[in-house]
N, C-alpha and C. Protein backbone atom coordinates (compact mmCIF):
# COMPACT_ATOMS: atom_id res chain seq x y z
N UNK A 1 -63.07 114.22 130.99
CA UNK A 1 -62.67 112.83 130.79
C UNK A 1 -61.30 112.61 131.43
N UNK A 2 -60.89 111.29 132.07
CA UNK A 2 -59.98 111.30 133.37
C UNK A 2 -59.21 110.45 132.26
N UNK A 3 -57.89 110.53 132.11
CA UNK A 3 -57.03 109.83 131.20
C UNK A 3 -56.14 108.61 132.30
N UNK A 4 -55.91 107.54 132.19
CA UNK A 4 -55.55 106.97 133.05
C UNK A 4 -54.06 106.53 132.52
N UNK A 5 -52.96 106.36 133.37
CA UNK A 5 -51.51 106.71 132.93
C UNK A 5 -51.24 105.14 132.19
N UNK A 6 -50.60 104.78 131.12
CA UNK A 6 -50.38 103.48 130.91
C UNK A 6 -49.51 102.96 131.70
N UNK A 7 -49.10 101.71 131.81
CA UNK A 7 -48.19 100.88 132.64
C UNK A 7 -47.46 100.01 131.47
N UNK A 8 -46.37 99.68 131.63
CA UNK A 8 -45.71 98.74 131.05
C UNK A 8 -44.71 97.95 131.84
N UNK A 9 -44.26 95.87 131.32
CA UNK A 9 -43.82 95.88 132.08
C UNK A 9 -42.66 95.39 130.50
N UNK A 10 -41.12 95.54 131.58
CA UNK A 10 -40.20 95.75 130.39
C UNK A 10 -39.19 94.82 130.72
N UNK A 11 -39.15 93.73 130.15
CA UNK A 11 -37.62 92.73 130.17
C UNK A 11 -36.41 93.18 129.15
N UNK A 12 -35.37 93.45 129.86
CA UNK A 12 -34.16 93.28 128.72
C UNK A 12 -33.02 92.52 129.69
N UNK A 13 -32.06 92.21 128.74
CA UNK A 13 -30.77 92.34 129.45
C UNK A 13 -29.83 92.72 130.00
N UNK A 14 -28.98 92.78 131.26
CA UNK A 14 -28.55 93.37 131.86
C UNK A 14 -27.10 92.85 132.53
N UNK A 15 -25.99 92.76 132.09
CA UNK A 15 -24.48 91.87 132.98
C UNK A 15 -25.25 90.74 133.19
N UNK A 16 -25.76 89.90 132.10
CA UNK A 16 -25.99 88.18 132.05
C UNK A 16 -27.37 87.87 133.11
N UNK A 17 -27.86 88.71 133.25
CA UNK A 17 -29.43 88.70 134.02
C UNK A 17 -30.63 89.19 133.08
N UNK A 18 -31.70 89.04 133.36
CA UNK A 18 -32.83 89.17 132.88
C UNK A 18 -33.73 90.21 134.16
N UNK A 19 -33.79 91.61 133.68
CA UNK A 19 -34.48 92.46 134.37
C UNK A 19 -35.92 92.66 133.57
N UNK A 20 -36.52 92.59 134.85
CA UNK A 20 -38.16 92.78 134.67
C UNK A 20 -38.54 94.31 135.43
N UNK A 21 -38.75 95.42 134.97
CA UNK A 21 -39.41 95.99 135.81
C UNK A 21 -40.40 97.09 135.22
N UNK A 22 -41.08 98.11 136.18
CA UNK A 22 -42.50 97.99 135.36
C UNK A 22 -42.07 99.89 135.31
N UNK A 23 -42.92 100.70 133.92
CA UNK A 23 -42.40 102.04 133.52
C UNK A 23 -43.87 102.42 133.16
N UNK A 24 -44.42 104.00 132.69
CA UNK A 24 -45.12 104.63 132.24
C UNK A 24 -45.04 104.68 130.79
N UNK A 25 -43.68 103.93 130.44
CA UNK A 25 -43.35 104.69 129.03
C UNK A 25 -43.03 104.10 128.45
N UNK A 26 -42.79 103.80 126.76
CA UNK A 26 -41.76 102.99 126.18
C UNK A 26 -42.30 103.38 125.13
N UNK A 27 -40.99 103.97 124.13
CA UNK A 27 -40.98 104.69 123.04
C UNK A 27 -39.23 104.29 122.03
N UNK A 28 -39.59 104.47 120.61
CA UNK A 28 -38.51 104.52 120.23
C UNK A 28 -37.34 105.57 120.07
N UNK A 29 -36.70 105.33 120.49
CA UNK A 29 -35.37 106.65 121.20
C UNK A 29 -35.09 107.05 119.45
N UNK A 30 -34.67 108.47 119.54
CA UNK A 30 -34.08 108.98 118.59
C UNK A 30 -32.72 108.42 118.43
N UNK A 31 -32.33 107.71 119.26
CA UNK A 31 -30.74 107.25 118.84
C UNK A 31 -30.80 105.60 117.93
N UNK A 32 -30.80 105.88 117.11
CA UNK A 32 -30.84 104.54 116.17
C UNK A 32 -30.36 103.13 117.27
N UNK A 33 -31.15 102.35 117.03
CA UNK A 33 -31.31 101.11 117.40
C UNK A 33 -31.37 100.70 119.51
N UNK A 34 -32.11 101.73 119.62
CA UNK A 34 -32.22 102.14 121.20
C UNK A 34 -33.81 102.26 121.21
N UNK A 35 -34.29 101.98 122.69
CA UNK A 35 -35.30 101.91 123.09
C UNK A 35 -35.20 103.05 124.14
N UNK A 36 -36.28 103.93 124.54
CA UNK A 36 -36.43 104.70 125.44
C UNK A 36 -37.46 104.31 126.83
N UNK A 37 -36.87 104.51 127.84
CA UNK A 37 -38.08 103.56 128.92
C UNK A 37 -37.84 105.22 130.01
N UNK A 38 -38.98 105.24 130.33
CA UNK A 38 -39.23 106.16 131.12
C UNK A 38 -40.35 106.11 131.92
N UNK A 39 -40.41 106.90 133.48
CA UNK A 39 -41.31 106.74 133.86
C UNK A 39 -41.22 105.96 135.06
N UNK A 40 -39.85 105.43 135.80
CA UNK A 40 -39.71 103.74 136.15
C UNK A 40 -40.49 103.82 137.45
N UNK A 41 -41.02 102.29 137.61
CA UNK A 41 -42.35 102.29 138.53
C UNK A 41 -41.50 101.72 139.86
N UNK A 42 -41.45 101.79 140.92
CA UNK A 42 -41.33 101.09 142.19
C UNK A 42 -41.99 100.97 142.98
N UNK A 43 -42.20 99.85 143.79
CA UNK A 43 -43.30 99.78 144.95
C UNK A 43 -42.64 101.11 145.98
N UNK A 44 -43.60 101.12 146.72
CA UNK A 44 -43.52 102.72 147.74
C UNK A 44 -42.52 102.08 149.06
N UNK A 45 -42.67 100.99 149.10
CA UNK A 45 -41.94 100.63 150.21
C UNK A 45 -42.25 100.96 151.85
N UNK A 46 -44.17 101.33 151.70
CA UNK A 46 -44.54 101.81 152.73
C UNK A 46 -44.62 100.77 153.74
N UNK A 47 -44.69 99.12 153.39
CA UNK A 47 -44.92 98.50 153.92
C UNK A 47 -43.90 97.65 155.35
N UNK A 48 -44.01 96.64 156.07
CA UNK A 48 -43.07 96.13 156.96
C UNK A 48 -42.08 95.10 155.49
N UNK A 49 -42.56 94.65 155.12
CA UNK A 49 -41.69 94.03 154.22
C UNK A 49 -41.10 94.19 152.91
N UNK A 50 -40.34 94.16 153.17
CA UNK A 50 -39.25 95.32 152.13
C UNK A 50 -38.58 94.50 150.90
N UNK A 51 -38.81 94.64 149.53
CA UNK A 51 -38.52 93.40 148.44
C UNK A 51 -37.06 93.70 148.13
N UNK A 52 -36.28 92.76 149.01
CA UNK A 52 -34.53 93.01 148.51
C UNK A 52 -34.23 93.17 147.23
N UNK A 53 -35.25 92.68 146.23
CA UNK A 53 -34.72 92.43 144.68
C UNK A 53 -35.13 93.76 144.40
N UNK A 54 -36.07 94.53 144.58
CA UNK A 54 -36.98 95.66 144.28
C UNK A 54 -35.90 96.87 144.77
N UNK A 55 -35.44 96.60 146.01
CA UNK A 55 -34.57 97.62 146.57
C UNK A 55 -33.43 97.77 146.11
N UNK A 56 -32.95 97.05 145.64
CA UNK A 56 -31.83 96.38 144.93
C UNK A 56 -31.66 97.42 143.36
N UNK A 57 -33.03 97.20 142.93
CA UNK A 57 -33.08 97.86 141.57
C UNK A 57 -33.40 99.21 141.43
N UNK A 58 -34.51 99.95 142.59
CA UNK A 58 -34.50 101.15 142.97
C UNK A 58 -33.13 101.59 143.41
N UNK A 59 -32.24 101.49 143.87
CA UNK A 59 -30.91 101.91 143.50
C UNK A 59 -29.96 102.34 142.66
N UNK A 60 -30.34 101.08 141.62
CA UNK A 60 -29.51 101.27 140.90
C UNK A 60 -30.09 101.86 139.66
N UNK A 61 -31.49 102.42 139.72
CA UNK A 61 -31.90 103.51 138.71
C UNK A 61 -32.18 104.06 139.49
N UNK A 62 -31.94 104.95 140.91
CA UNK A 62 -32.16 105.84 141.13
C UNK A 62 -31.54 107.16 140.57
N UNK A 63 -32.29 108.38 140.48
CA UNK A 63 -32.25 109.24 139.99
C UNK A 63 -32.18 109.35 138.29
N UNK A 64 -32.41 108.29 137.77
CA UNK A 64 -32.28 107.70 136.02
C UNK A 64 -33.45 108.54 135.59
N UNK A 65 -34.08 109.40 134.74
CA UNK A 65 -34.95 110.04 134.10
C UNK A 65 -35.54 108.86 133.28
N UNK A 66 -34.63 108.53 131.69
CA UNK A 66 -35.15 108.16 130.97
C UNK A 66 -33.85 106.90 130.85
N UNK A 67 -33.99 105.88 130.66
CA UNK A 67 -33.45 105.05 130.16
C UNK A 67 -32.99 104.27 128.38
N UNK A 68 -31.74 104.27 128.49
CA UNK A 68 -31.58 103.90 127.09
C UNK A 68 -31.24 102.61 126.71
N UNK A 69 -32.31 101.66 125.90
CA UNK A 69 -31.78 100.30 126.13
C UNK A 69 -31.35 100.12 124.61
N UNK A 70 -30.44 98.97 124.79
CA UNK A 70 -30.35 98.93 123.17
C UNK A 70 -31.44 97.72 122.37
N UNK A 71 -32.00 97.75 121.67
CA UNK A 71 -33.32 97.33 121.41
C UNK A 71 -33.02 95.37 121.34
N UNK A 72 -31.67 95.17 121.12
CA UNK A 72 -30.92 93.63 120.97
C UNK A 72 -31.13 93.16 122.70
N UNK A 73 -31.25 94.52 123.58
CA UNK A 73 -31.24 93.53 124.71
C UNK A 73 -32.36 93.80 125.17
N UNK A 74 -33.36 93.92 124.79
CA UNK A 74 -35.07 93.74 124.71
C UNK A 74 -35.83 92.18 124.55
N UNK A 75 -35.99 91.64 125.90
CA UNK A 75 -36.69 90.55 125.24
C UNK A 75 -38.37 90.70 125.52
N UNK A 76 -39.07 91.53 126.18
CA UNK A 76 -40.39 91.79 125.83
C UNK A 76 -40.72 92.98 126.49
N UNK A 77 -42.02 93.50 125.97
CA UNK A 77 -42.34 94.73 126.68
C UNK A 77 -43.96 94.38 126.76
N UNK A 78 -44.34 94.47 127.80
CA UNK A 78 -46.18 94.41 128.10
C UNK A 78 -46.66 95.49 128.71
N UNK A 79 -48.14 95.58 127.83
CA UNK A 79 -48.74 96.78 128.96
C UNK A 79 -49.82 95.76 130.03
N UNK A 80 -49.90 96.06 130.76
CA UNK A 80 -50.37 95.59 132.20
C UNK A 80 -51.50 96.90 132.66
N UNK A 81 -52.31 96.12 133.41
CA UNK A 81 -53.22 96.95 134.05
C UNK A 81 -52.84 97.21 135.29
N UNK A 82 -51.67 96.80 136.47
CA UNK A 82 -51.68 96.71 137.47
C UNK A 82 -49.84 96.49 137.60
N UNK A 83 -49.39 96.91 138.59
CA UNK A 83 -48.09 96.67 138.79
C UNK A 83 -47.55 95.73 139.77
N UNK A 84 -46.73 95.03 138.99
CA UNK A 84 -46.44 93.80 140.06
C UNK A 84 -44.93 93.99 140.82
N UNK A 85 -44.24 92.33 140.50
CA UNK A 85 -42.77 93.24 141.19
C UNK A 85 -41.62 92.71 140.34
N UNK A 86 -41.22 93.66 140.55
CA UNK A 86 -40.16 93.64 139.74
C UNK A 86 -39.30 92.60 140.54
N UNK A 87 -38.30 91.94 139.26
CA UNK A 87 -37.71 91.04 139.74
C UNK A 87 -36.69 91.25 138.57
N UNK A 88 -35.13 90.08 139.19
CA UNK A 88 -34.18 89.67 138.30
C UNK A 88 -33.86 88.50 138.65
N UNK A 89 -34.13 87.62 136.86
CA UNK A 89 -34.02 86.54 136.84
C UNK A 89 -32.69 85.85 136.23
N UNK A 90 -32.10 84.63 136.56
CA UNK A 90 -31.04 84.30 136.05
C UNK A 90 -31.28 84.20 134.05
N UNK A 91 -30.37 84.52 133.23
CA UNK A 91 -30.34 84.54 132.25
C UNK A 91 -30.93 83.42 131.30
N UNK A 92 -30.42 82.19 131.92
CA UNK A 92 -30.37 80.40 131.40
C UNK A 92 -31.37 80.29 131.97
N UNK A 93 -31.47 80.08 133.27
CA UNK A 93 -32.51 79.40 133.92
C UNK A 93 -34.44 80.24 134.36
N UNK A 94 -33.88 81.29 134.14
CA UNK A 94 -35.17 82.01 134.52
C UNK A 94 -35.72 81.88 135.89
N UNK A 95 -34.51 81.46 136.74
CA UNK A 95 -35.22 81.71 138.22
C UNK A 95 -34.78 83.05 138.81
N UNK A 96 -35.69 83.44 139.69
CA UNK A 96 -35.33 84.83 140.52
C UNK A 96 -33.80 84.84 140.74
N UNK A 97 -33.27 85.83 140.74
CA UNK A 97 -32.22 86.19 141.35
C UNK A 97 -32.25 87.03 142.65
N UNK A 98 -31.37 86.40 143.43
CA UNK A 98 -31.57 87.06 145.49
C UNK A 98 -30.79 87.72 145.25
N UNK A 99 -30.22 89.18 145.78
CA UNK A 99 -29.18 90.18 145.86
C UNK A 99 -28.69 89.64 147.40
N UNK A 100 -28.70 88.74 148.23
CA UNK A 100 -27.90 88.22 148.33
C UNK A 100 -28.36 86.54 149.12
N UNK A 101 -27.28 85.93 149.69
CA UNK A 101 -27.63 84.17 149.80
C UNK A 101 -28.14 84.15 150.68
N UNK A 102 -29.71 83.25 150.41
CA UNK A 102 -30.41 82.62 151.31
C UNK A 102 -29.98 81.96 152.74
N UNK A 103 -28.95 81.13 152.06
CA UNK A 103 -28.10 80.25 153.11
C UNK A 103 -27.52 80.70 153.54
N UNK A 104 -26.29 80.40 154.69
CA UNK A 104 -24.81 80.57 154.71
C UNK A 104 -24.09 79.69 153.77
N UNK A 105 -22.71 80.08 153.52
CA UNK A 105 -22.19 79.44 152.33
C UNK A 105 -21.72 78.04 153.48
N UNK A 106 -21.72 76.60 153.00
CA UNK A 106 -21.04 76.03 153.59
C UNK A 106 -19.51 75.78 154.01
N UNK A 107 -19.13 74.86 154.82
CA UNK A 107 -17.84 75.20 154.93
C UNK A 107 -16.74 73.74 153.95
N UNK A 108 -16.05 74.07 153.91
CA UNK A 108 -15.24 73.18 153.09
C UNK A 108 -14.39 72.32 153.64
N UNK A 109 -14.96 71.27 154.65
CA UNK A 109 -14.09 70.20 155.25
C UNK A 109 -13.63 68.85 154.57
């Protein structure tokens, strides 16, 4: 019998953003009032187009084993059949956040 790995996808808070991204794991940490996330999923990046927000966050858990969240900055956890993409959304507004500006900044005449 072939056991198939679970997926989860995990929002908490993060420096006034809302991180979404997707793990194998999610358990309650032995450290009182902490969440344990492990497992963390990233696209392979085999492709021509490369997700700045995705790359952005593979960075900044790179080399992270297990993650320790504190369970207050948990706002949902889902299991999912399929992995999507991870994203960071503004806190208030819930729109994507770009790692960096679309535009040029204008000028101030």
């Amino acid at each position: 019998m072939v056991s198939e790995k679970q997926l989860f996808r995990i929002a908490f808070h993060n420096n006034g953003k809302v991180y979404e991204l997707f793990c194998e794991s999610v358990v309650s940490s032995n450290l009182w009032g902490f969440i344990e996330v492990s497992g963390l999923v990233f696209g392979e990046g085999e492709g021509m187009v490369i997700d700045p927000t995705e790359e952005r966050m593979r960075d900044e858990f790179e080399g992270v084993e297990t993650l320790h969240l504190p369970m207050h900055s948990i706002v949902r956890v889902e299991q999912v059949a399929k992995k999507g993409q991870a994203v960071i959304r503004d806190r208030e507004s819930g729109e994507k956040v770009t790692p960096f500006p679309i535009s040029p900044p204008r000028s101030r005449n």
